[in-house]
PDB file of N, CA and C in Angstrom:
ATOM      1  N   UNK A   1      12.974   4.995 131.579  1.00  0.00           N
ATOM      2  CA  UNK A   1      13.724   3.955 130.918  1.00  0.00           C
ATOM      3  C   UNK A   1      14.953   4.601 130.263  1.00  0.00           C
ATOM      4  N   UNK A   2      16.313   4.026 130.710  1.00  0.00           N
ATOM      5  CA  UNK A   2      17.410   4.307 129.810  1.00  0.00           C
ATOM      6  C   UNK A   2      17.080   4.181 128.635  1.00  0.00           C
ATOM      7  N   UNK A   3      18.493   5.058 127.527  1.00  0.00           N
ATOM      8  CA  UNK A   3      18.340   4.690 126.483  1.00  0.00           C
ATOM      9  C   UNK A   3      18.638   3.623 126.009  1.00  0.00           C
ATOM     10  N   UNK A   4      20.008   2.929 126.815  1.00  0.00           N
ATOM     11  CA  UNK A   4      20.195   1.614 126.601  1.00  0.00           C
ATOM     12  C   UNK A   4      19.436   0.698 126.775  1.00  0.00           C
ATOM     13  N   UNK A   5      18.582   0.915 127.404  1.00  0.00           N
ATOM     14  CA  UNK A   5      17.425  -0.415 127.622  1.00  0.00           C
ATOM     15  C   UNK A   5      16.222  -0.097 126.818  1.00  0.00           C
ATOM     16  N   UNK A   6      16.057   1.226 126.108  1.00  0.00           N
ATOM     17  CA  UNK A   6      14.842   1.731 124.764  1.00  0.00           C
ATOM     18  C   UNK A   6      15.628   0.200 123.715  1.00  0.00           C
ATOM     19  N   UNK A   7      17.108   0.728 123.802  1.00  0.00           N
ATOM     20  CA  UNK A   7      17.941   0.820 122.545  1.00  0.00           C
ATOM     21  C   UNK A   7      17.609  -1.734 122.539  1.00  0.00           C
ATOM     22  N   UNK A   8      17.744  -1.818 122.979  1.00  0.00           N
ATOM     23  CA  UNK A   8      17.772  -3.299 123.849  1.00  0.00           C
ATOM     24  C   UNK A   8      15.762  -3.730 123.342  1.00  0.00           C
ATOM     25  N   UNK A   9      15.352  -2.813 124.022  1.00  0.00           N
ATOM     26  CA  UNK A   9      13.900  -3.449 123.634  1.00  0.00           C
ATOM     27  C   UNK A   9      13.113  -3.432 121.889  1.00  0.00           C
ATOM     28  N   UNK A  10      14.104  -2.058 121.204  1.00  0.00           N
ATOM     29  CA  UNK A  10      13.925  -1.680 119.604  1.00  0.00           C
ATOM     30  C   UNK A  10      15.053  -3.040 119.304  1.00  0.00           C
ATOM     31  N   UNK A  11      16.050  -3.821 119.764  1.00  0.00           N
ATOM     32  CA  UNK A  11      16.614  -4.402 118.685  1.00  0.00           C
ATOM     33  C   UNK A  11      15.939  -5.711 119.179  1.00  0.00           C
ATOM     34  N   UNK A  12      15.562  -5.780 119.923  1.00  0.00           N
ATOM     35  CA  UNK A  12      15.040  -7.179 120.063  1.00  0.00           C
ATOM     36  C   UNK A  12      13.560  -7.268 119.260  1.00  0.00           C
ATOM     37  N   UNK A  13      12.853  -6.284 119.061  1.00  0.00           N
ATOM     38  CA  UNK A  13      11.505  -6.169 118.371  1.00  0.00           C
ATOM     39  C   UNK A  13      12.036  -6.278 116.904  1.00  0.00           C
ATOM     40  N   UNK A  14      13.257  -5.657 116.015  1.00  0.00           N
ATOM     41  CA  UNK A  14      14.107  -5.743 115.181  1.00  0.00           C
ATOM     42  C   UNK A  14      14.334  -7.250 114.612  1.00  0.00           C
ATOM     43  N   UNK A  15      14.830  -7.878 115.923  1.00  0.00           N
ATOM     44  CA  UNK A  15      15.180  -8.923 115.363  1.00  0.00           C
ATOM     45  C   UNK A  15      13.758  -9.937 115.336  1.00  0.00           C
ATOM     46  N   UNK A  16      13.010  -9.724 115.742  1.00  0.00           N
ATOM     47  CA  UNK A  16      11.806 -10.173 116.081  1.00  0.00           C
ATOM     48  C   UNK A  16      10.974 -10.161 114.361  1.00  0.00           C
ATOM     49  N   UNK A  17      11.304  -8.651 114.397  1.00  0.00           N
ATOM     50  CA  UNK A  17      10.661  -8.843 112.987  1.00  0.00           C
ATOM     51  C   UNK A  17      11.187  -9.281 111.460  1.00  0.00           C
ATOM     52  N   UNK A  18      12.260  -8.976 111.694  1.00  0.00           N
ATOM     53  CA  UNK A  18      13.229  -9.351 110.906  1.00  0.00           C
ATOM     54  C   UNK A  18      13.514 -11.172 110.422  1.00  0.00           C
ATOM     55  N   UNK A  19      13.064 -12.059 111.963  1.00  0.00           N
ATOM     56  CA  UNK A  19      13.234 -13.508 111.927  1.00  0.00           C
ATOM     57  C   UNK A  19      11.442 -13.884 111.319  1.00  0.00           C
ATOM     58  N   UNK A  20      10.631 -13.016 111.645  1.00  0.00           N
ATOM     59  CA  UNK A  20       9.397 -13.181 111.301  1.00  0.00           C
ATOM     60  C   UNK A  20       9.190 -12.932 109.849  1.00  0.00           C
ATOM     61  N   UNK A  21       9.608 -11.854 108.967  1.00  0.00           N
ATOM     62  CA  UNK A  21       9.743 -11.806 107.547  1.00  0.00           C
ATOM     63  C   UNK A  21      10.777 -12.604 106.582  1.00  0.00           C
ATOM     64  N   UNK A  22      12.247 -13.449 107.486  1.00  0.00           N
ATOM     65  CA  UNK A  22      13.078 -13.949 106.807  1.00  0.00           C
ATOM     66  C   UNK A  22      11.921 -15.586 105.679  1.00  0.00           C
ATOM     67  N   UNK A  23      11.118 -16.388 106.880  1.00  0.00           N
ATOM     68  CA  UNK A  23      10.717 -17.080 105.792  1.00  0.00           C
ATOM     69  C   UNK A  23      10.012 -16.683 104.553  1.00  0.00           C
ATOM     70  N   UNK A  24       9.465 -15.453 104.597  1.00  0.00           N
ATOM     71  CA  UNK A  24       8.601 -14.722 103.544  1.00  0.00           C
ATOM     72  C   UNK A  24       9.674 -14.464 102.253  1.00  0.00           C
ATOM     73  N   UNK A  25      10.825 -14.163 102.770  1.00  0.00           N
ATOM     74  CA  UNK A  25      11.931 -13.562 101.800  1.00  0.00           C
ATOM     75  C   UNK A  25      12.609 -14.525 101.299  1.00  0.00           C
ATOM     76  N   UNK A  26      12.994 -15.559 102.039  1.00  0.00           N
ATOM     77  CA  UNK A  26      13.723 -16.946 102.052  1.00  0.00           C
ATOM     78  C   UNK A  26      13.370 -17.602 100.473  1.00  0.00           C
ATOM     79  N   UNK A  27      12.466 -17.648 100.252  1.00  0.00           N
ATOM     80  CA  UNK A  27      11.695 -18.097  99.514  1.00  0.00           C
ATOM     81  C   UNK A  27      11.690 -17.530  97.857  1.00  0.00           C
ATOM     82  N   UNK A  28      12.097 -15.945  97.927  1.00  0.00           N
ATOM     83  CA  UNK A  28      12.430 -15.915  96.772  1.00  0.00           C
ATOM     84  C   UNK A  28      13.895 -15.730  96.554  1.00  0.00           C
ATOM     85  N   UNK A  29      14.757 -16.029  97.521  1.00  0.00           N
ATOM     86  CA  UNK A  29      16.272 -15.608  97.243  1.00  0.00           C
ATOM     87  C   UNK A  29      16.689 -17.308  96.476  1.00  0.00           C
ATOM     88  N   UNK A  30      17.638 -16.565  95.966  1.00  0.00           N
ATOM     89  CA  UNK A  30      18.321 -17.675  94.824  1.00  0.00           C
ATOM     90  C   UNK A  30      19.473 -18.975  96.022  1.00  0.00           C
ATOM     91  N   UNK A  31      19.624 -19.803  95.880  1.00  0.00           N
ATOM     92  CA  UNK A  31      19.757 -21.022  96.612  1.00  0.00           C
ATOM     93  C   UNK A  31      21.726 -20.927  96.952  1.00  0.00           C
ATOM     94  N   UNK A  32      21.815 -20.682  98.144  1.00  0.00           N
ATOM     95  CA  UNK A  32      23.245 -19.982  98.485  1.00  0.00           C
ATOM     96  C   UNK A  32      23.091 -18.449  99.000  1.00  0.00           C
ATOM     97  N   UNK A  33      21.945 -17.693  98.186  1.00  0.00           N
ATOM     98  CA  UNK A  33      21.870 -16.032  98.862  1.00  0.00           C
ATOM     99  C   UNK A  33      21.846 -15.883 100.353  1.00  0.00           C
ATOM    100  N   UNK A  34      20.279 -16.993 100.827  1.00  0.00           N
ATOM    101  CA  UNK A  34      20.329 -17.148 102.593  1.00  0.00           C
ATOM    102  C   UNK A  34      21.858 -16.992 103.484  1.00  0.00           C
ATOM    103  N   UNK A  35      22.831 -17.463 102.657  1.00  0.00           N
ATOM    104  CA  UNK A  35      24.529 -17.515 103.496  1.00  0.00           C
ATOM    105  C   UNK A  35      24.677 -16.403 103.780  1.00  0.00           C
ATOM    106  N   UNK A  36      24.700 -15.587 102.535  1.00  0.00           N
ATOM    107  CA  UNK A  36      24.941 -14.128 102.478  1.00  0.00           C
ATOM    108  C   UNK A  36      24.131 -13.546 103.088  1.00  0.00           C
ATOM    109  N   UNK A  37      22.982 -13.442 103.322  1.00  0.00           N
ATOM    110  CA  UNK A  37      22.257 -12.864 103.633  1.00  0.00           C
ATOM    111  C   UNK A  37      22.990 -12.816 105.433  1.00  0.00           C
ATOM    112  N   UNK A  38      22.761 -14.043 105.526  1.00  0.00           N
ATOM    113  CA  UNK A  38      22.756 -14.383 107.764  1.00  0.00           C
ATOM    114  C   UNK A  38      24.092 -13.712 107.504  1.00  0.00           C
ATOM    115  N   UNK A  39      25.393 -13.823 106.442  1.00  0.00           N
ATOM    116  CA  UNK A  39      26.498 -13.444 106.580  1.00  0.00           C
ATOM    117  C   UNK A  39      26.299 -11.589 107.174  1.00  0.00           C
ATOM    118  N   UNK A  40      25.707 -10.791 106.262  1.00  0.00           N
ATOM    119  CA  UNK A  40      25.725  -9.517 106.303  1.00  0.00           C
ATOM    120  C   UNK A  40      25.011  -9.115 107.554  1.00  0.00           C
ATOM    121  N   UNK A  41      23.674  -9.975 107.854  1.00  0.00           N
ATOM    122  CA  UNK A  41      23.299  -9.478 109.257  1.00  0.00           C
ATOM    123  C   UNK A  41      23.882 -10.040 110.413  1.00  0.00           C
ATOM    124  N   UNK A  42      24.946 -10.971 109.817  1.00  0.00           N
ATOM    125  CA  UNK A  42      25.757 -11.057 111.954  1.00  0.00           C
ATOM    126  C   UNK A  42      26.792 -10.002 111.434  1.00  0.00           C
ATOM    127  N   UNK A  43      27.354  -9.578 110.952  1.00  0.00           N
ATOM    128  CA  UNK A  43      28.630  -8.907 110.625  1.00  0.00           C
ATOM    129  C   UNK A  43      27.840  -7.367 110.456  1.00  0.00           C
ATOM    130  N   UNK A  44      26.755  -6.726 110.436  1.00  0.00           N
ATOM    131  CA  UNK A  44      26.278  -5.762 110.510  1.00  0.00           C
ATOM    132  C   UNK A  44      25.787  -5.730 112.718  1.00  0.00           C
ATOM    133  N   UNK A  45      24.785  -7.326 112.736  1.00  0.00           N
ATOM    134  CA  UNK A  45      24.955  -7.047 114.421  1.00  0.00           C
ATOM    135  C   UNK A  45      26.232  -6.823 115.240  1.00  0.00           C
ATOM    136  N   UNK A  46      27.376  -7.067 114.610  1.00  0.00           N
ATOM    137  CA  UNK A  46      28.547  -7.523 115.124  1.00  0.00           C
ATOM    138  C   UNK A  46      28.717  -5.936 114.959  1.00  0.00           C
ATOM    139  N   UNK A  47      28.447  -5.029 114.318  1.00  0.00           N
ATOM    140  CA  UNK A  47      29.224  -3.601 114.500  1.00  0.00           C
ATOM    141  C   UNK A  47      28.325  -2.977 115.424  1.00  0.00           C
ATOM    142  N   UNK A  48      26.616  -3.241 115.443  1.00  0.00           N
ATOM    143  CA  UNK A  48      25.638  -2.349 116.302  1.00  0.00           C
ATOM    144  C   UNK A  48      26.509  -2.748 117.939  1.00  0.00           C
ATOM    145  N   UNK A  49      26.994  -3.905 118.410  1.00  0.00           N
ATOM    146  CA  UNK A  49      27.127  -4.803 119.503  1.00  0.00           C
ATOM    147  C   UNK A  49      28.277  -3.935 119.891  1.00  0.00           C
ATOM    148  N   UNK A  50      29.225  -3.752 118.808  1.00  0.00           N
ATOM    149  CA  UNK A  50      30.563  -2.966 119.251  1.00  0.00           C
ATOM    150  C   UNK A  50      29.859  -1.311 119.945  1.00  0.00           C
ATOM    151  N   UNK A  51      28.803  -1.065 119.111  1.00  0.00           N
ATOM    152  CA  UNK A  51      28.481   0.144 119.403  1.00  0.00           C
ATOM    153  C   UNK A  51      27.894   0.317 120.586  1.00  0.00           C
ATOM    154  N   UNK A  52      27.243  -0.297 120.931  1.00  0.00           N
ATOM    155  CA  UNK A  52      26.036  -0.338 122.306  1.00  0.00           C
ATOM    156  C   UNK A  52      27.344  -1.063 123.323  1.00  0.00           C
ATOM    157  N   UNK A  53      28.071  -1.884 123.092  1.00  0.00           N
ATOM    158  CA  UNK A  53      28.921  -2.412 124.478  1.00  0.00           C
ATOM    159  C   UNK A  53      29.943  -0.841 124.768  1.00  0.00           C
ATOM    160  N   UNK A  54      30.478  -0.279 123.569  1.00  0.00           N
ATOM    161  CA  UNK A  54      31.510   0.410 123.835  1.00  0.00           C
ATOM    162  C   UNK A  54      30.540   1.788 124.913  1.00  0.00           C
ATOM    163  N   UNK A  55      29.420   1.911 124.402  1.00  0.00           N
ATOM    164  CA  UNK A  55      28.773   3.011 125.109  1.00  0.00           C
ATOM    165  C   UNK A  55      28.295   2.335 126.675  1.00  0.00           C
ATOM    166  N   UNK A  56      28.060   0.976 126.476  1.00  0.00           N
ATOM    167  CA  UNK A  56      27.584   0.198 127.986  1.00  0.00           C
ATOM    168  C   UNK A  56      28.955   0.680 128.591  1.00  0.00           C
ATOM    169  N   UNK A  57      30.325   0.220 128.223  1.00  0.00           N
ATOM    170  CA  UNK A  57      31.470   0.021 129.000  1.00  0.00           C
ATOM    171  C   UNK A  57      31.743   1.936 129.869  1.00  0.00           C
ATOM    172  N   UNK A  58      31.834   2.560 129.012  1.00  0.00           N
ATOM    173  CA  UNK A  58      32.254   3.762 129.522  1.00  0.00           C
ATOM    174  C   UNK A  58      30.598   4.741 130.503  1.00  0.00           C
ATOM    175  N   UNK A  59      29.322   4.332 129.948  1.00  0.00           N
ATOM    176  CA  UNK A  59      28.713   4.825 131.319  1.00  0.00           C
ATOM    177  C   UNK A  59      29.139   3.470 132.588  1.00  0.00           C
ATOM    178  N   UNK A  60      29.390   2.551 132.335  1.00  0.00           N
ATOM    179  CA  UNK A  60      29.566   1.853 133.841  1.00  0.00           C
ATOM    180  C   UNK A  60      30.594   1.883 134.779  1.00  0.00           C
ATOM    181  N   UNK A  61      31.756   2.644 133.994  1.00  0.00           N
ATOM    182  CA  UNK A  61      33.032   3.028 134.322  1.00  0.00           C
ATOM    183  C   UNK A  61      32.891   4.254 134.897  1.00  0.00           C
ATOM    184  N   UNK A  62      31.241   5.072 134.765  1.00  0.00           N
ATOM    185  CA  UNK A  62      31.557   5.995 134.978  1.00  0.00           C
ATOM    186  C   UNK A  62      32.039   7.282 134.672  1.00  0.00           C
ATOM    187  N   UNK A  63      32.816   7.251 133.124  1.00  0.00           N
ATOM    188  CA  UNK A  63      33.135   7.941 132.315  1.00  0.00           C
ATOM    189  C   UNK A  63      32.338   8.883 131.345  1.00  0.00           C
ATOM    190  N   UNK A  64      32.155  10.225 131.984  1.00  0.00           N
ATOM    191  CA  UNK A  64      31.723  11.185 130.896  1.00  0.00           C
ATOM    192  C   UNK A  64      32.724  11.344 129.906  1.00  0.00           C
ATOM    193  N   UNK A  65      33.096  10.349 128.902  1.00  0.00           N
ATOM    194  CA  UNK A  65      34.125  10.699 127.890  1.00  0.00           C
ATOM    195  C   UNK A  65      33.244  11.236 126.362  1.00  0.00           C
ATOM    196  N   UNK A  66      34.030  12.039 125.954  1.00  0.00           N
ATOM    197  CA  UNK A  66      33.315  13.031 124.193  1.00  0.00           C
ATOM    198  C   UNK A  66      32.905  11.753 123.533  1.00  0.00           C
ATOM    199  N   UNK A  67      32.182  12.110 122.680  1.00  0.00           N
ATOM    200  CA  UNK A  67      31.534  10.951 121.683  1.00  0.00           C
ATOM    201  C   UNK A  67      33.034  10.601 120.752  1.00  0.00           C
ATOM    202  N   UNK A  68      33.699  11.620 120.354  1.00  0.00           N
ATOM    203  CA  UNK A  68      34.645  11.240 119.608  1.00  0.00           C
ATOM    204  C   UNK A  68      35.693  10.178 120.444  1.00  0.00           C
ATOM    205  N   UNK A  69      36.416  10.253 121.768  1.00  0.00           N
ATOM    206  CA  UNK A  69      36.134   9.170 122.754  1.00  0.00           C
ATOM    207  C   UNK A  69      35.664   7.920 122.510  1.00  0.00           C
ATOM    208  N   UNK A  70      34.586   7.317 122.077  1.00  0.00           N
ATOM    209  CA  UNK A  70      33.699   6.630 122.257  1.00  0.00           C
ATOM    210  C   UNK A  70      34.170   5.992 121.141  1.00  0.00           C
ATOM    211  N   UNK A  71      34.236   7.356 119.704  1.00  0.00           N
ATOM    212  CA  UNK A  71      34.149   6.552 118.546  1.00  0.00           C
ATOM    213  C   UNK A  71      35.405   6.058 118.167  1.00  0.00           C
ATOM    214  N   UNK A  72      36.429   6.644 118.671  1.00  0.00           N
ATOM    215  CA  UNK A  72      37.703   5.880 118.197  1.00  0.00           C
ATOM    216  C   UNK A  72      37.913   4.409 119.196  1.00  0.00           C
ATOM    217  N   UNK A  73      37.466   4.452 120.495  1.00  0.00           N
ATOM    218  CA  UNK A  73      37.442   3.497 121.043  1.00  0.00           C
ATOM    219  C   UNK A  73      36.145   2.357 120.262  1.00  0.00           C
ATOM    220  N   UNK A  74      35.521   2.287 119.838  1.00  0.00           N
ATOM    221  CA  UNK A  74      34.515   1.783 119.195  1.00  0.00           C
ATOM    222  C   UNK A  74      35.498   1.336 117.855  1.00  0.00           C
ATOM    223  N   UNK A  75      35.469   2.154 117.078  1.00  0.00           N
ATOM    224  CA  UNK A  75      35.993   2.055 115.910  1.00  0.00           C
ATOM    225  C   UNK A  75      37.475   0.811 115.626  1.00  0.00           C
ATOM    226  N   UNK A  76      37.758   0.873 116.719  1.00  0.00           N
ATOM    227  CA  UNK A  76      39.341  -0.353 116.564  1.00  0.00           C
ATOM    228  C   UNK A  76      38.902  -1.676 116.636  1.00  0.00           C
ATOM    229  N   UNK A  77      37.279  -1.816 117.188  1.00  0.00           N
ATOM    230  CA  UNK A  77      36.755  -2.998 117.455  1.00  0.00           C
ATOM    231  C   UNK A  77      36.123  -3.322 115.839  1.00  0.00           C
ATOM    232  N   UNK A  78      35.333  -2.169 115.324  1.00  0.00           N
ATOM    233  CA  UNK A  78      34.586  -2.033 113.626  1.00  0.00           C
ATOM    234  C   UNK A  78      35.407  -2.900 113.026  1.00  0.00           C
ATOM    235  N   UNK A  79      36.975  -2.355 112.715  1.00  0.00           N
ATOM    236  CA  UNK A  79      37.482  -2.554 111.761  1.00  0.00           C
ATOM    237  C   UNK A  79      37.929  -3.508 111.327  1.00  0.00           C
ATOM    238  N   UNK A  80      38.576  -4.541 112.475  1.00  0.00           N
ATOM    239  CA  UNK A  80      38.085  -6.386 112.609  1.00  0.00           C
ATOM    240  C   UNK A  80      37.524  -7.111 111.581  1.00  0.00           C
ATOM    241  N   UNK A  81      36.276  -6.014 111.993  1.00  0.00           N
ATOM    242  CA  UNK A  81      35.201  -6.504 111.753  1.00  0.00           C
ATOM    243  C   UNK A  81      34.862  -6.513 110.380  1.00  0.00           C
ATOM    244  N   UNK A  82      35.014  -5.204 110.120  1.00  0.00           N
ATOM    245  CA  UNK A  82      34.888  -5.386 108.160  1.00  0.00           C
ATOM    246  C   UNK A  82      36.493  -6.326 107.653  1.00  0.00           C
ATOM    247  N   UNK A  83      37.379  -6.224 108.221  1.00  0.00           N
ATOM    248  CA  UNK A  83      38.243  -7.049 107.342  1.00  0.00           C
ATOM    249  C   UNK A  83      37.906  -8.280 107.740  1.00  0.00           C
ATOM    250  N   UNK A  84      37.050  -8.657 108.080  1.00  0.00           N
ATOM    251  CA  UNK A  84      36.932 -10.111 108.315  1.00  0.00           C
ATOM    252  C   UNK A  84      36.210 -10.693 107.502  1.00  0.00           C
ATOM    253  N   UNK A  85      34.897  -9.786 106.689  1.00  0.00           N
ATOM    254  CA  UNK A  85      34.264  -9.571 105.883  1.00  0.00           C
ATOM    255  C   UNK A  85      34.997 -11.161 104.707  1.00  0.00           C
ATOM    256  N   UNK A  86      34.394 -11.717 103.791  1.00  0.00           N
ATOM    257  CA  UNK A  86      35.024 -12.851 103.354  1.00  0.00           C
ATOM    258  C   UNK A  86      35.691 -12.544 102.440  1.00  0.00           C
ATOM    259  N   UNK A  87      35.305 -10.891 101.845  1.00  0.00           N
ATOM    260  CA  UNK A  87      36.148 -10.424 100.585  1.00  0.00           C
ATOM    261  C   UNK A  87      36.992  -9.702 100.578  1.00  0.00           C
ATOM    262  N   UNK A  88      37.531  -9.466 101.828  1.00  0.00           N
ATOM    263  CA  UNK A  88      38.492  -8.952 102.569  1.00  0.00           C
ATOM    264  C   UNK A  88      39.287  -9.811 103.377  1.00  0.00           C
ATOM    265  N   UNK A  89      38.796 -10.765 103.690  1.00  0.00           N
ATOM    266  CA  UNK A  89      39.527 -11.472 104.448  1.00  0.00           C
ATOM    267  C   UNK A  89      40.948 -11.811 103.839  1.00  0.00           C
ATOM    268  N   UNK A  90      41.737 -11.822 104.994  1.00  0.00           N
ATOM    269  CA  UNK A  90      43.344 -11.969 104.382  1.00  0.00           C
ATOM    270  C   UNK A  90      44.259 -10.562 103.813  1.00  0.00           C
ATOM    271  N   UNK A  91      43.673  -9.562 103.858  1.00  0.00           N
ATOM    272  CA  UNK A  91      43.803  -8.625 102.782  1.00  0.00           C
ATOM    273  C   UNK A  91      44.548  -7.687 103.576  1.00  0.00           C
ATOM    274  N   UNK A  92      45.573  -6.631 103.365  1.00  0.00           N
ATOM    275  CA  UNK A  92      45.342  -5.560 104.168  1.00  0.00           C
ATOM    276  C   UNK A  92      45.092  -4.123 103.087  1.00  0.00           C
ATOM    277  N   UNK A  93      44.391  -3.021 104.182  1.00  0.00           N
ATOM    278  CA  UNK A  93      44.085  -2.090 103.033  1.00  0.00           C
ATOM    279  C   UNK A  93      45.453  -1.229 102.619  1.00  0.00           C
ATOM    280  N   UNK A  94      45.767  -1.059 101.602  1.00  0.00           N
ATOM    281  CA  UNK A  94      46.335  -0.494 100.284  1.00  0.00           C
ATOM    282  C   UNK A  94      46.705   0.893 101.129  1.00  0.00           C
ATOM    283  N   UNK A  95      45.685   1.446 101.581  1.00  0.00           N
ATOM    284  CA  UNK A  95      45.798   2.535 102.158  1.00  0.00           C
ATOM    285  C   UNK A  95      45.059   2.857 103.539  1.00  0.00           C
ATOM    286  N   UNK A  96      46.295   2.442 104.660  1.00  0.00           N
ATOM    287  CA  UNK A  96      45.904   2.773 105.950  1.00  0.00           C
ATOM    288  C   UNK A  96      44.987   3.435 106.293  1.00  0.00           C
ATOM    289  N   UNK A  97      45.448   4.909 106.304  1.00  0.00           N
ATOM    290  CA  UNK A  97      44.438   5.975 106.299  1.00  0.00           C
ATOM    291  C   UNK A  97      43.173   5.744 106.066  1.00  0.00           C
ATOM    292  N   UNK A  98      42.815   5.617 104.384  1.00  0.00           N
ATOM    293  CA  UNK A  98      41.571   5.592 103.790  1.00  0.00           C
ATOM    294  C   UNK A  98      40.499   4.577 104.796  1.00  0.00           C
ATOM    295  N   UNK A  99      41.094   3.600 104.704  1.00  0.00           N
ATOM    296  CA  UNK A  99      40.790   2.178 105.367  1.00  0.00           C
ATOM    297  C   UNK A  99      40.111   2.849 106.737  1.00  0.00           C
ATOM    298  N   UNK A 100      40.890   2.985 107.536  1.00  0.00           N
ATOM    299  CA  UNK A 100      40.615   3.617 109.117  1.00  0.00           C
ATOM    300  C   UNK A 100      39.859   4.905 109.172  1.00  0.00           C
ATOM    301  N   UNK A 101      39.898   5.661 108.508  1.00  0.00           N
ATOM    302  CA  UNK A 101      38.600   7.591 107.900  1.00  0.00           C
ATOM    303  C   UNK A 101      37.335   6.177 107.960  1.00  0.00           C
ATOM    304  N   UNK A 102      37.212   5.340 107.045  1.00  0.00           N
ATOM    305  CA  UNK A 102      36.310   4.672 106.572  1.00  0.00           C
ATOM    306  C   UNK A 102      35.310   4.195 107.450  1.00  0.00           C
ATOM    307  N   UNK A 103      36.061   3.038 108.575  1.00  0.00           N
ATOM    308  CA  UNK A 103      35.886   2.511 109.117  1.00  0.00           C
ATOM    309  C   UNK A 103      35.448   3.551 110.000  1.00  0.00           C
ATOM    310  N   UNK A 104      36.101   4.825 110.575  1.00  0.00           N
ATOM    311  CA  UNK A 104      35.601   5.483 111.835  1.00  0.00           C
ATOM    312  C   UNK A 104      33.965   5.947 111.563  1.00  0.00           C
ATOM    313  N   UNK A 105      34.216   6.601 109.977  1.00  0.00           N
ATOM    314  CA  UNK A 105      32.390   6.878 109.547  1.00  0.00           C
ATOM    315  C   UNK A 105      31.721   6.172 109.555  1.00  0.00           C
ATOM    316  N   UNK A 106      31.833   4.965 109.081  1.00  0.00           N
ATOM    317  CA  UNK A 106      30.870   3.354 109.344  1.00  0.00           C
ATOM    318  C   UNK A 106      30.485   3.530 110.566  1.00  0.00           C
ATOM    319  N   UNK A 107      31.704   3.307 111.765  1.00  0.00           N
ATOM    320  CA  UNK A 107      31.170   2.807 113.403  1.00  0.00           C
ATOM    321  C   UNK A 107      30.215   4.730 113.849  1.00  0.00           C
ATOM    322  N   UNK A 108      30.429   5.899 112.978  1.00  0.00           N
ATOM    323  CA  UNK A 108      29.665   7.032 113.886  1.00  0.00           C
ATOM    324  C   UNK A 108      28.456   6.663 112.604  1.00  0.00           C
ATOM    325  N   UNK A 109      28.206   6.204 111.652  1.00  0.00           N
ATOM    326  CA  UNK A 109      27.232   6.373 110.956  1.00  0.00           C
ATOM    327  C   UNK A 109      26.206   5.316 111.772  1.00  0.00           C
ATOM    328  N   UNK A 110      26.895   4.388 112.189  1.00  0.00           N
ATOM    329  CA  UNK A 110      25.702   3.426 112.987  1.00  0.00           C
ATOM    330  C   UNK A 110      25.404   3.709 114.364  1.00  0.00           C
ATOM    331  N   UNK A 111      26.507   4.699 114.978  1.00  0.00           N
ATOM    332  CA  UNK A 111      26.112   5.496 116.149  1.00  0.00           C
ATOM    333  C   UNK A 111      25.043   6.268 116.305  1.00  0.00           C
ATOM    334  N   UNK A 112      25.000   6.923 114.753  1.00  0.00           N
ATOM    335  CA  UNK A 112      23.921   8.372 114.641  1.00  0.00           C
ATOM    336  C   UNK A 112      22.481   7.044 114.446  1.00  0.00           C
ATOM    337  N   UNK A 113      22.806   6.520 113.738  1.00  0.00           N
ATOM    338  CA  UNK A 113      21.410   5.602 113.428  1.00  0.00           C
ATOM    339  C   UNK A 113      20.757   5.116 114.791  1.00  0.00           C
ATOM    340  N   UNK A 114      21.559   4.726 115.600  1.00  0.00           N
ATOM    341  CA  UNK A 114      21.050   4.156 116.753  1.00  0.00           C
ATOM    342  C   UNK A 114      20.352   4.891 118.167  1.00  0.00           C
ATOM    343  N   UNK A 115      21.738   6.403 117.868  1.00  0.00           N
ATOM    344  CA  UNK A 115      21.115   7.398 118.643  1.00  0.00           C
ATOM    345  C   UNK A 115      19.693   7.977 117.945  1.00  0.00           C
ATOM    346  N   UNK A 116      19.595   7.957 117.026  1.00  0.00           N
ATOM    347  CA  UNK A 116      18.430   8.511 116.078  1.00  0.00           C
ATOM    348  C   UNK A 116      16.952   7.722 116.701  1.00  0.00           C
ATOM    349  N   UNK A 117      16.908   7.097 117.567  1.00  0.00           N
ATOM    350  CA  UNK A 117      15.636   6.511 118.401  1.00  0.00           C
ATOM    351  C   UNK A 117      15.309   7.304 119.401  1.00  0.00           C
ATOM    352  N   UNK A 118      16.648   8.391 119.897  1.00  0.00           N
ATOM    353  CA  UNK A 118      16.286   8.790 120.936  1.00  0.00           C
ATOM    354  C   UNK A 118      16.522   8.327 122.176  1.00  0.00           C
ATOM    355  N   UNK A 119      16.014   8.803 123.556  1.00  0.00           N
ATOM    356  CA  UNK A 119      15.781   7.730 124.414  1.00  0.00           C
ATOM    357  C   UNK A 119      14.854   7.894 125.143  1.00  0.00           C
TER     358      UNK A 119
END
């Protein structure tokens, strides 16, 4: 079994368990938290998705490209993504740089997490 298809059968058991404990949790969050809550986990799936497509796209292409490769190509998709964020939204960062260092450690910190299953 690929790792992409380990990686595919752990997030679907993920979300599996995750939709199976939400009514347990539901229940004590304060009335409006649930928003936030679904808010942070599509906008957290929304960066794993960048991560696993950007790695789908370049093995199907064929491409032995470096992880760093991967992550800057990955990373232009991340960053969207957090400014889209609702407390960001509209905003731009103050400081380019900082903003984009940021964003690249976010998209390899959820790289290492994901590679961290193995395959």
């Amino acid at each position: 079994m690929t790792f992409l298809k380990k990686l595919g059968t752990i997030l679907l058991k993920v979300v599996g368990i995750a939709t199976g404990f939400a009514p347990l949790i539901n229940q004590y969050l304060p009335s409006g938290a649930q928003a936030t809550v679904t808010k942070v986990e599509d906008k957290l799936q929304g960066i794993v998705n960048v991560v696993v497509t950007t790695e789908q796209m370049f093995a199907a292409a064929g491409l032995e490209k470096s992880g760093s490769a991967k992550l800057a190509a990955a990373t232009k998709f991340v960053a969207p993504i957090i400014q889209s964020i609702e407390t960001l939204e509209g905003k731009k960062p103050k400081d380019e740089v900082l903003f984009e260092d940021a964003c690249t450690r976010l998209t390899g910190a959820v790289a290492d997490i994901l590679n961290s299953f193995g395959d």
